[in-house]
N, C-alpha and C. Protein backbone atom coordinates (compact mmCIF):
# COMPACT_ATOMS: atom_id res chain seq x y z
N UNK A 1 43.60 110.89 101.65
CA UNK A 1 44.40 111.84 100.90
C UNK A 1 45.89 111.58 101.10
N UNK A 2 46.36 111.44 101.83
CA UNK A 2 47.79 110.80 102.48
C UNK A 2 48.22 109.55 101.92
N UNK A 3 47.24 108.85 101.86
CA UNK A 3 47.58 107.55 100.58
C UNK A 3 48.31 108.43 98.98
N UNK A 4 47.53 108.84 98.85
CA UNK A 4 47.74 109.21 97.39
C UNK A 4 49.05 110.06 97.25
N UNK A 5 49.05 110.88 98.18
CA UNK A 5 50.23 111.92 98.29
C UNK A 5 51.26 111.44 98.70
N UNK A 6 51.45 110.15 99.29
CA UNK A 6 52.86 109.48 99.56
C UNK A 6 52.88 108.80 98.26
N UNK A 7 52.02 108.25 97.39
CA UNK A 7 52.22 107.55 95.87
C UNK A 7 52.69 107.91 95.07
N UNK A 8 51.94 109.31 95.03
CA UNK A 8 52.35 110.71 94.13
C UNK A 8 53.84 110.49 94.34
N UNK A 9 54.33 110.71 95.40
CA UNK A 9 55.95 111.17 96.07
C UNK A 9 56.57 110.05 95.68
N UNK A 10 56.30 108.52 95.43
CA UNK A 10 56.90 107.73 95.74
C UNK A 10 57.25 107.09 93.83
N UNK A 11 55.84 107.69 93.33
CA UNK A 11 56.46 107.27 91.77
C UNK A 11 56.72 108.45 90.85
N UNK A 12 57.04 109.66 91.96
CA UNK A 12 57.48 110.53 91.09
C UNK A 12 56.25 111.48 89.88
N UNK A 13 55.17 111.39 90.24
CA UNK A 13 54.11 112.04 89.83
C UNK A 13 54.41 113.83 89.94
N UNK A 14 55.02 114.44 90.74
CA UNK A 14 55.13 115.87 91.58
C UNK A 14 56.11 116.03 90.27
N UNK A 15 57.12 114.92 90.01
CA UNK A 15 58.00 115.52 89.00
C UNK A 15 57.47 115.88 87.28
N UNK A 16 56.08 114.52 87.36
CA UNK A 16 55.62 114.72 85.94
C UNK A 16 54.96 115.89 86.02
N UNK A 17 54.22 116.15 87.03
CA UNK A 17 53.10 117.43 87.00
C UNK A 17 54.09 118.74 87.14
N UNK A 18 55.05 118.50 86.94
CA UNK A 18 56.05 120.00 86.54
C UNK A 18 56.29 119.99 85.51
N UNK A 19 56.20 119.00 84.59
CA UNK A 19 56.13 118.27 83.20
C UNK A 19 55.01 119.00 82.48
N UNK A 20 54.19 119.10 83.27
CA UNK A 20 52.96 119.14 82.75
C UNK A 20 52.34 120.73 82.62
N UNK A 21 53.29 121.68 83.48
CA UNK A 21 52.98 123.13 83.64
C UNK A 21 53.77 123.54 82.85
N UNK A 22 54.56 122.82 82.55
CA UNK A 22 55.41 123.71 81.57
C UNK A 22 54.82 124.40 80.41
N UNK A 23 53.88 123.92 80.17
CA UNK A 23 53.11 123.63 79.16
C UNK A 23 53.74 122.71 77.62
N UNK A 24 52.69 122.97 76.25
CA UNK A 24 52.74 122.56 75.15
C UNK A 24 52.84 120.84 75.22
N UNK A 25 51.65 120.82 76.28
CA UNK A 25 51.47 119.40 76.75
C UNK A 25 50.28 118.97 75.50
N UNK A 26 50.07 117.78 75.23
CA UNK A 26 49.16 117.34 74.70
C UNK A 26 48.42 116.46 74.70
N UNK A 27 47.30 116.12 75.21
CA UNK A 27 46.46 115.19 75.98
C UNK A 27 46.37 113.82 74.60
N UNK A 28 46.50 113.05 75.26
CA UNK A 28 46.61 111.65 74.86
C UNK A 28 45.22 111.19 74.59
N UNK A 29 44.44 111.67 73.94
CA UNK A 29 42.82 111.37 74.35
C UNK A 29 42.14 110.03 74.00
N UNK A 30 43.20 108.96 73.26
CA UNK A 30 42.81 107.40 73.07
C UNK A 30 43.36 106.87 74.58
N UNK A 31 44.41 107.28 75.00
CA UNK A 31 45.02 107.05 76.15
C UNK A 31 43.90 107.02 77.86
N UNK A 32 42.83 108.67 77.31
CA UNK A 32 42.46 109.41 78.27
C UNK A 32 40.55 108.52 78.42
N UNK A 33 40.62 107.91 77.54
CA UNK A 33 39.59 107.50 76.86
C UNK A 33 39.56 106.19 77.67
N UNK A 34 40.50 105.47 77.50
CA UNK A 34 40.48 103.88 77.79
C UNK A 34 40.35 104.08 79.63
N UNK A 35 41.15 104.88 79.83
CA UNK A 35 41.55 105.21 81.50
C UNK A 35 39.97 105.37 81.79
N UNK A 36 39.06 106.06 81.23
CA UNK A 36 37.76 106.34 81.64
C UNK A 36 37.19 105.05 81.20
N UNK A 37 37.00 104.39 80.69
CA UNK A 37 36.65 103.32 80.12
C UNK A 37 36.92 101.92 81.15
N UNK A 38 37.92 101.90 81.79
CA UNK A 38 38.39 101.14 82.56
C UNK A 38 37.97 101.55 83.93
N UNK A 39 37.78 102.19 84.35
CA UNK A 39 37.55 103.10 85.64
C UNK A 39 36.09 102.49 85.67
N UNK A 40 35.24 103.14 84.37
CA UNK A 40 33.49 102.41 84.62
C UNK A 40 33.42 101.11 84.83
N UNK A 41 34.07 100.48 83.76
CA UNK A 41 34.55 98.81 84.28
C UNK A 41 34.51 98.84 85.85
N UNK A 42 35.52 98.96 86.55
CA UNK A 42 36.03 98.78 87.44
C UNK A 42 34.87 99.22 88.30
N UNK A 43 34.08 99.94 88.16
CA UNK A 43 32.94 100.87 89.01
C UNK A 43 31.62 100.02 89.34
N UNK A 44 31.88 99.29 87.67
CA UNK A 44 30.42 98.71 87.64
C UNK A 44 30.61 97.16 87.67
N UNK A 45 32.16 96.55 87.65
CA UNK A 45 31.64 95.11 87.69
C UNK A 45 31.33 94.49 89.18
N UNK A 46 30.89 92.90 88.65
CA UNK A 46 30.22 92.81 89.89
C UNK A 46 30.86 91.57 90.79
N UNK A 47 32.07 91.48 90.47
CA UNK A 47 32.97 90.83 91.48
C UNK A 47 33.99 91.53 92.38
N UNK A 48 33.63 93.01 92.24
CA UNK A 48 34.39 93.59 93.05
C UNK A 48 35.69 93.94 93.05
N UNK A 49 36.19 93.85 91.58
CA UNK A 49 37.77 94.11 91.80
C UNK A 49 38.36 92.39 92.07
N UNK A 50 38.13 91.91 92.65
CA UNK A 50 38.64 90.29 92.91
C UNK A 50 39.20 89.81 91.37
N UNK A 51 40.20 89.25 91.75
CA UNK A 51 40.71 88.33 90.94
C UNK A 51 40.08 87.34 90.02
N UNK A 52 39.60 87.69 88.65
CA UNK A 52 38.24 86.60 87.78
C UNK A 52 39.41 86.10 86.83
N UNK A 53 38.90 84.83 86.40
CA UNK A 53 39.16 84.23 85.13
C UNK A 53 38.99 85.19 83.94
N UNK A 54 37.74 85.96 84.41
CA UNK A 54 36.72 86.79 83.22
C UNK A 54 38.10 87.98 82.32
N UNK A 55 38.06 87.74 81.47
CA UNK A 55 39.14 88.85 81.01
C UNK A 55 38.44 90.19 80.70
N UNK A 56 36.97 90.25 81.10
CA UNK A 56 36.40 91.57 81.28
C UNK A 56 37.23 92.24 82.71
N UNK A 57 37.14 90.94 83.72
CA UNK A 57 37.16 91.97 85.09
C UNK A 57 38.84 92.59 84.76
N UNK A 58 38.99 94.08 85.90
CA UNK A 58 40.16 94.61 86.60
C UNK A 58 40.25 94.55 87.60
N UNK A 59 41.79 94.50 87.63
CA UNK A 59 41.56 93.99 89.31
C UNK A 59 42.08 95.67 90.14
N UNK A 60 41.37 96.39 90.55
CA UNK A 60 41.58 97.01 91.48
C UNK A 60 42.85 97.51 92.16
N UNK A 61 42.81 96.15 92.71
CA UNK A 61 44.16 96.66 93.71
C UNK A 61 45.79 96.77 93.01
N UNK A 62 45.75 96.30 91.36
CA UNK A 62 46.69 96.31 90.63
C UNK A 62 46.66 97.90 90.09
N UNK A 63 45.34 98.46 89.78
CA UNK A 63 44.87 99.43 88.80
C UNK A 63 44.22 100.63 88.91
N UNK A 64 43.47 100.58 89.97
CA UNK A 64 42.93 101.66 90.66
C UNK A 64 43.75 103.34 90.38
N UNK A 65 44.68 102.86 91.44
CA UNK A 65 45.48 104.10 91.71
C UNK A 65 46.13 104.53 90.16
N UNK A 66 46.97 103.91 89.45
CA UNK A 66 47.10 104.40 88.08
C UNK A 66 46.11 105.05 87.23
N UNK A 67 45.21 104.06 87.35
CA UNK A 67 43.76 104.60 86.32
C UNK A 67 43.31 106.01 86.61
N UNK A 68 43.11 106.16 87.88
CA UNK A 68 42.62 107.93 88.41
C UNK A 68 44.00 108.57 88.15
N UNK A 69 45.41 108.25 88.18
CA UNK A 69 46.44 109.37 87.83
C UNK A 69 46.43 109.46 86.60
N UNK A 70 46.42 108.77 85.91
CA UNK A 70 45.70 109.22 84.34
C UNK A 70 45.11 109.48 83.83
N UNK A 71 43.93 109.43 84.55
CA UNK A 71 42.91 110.25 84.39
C UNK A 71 43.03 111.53 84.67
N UNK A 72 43.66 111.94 85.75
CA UNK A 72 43.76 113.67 86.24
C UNK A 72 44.95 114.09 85.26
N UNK A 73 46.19 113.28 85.42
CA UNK A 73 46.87 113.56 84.23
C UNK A 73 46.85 114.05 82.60
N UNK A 74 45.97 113.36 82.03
CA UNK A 74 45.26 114.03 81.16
C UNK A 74 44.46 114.92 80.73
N UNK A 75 43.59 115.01 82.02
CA UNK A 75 42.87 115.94 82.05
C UNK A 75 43.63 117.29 82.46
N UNK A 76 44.14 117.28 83.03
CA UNK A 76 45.73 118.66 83.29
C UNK A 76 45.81 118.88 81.95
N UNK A 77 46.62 118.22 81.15
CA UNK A 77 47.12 118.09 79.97
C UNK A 77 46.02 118.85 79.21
N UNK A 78 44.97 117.83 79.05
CA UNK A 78 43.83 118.56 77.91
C UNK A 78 43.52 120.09 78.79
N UNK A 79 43.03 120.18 79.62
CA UNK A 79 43.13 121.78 80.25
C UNK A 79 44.04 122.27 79.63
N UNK A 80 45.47 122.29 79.96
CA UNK A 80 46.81 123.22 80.07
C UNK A 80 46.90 123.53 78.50
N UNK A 81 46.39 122.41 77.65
CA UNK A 81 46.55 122.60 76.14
C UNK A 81 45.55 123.61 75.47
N UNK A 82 44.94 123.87 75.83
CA UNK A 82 43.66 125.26 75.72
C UNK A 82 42.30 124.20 75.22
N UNK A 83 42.88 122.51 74.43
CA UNK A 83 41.55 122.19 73.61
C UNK A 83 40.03 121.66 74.52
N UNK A 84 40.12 121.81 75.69
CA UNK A 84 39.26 122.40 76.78
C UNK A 84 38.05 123.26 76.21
N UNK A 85 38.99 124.41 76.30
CA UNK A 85 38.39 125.95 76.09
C UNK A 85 37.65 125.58 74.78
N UNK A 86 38.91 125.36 73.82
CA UNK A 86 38.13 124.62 72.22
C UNK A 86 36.71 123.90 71.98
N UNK A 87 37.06 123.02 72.71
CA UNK A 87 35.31 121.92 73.23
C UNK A 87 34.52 122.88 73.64
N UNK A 88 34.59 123.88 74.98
CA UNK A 88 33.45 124.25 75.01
C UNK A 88 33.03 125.70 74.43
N UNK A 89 34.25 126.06 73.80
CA UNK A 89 33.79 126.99 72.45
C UNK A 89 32.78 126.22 71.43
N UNK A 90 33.53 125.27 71.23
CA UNK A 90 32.16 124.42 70.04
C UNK A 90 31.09 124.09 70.36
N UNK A 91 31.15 124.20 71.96
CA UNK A 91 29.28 123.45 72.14
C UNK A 91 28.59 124.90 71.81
N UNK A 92 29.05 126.30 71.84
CA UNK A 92 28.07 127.57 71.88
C UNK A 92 27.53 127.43 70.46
């Protein structure tokens, strides 16, 4: 947890997520999409994050930490924007 929270501090994340309460935020959801998309990548390939020729693989230690702040990032966003609530109004 201390990893992340000196990252947070260090690229200025604490300042976007005040950004982000303000509200009339609006979730990026091609943005929010790929971040999840990349994350399974990253979850499921099978060199481990290592450095490939393969232009499937990610490498981890470049991407990791961004990929999950954009991920929560957005997901703030889509929360704070109500279309959350919207989605699971439509599943009733």
């Amino acid at each position: 947890m201390g990893y992340y929270k000196e990252e947070f501090n260090k690229r200025g994340f604490d300042t976007m997520f005040k950004f982000l309460q303000i509200g009339n935020q609006k979730a990026n959801v091609p943005q929010y999409k790929q971040a999840i998309q990349d994350l399974i990548t990253m979850m499921t390939q099978k060199n481990s994050g290592q450095i490939n020729n393969d232009n499937k693989s990610i490498n981890w230690e470049e991407n990791f930490d961004m990929t999950i702040i954009t991920i929560v990032c957005e997901s703030i966003a889509l929360f704070l924007s109500g279309n959350l609530n919207k989605l699971e109004e439509d599943k009733r």
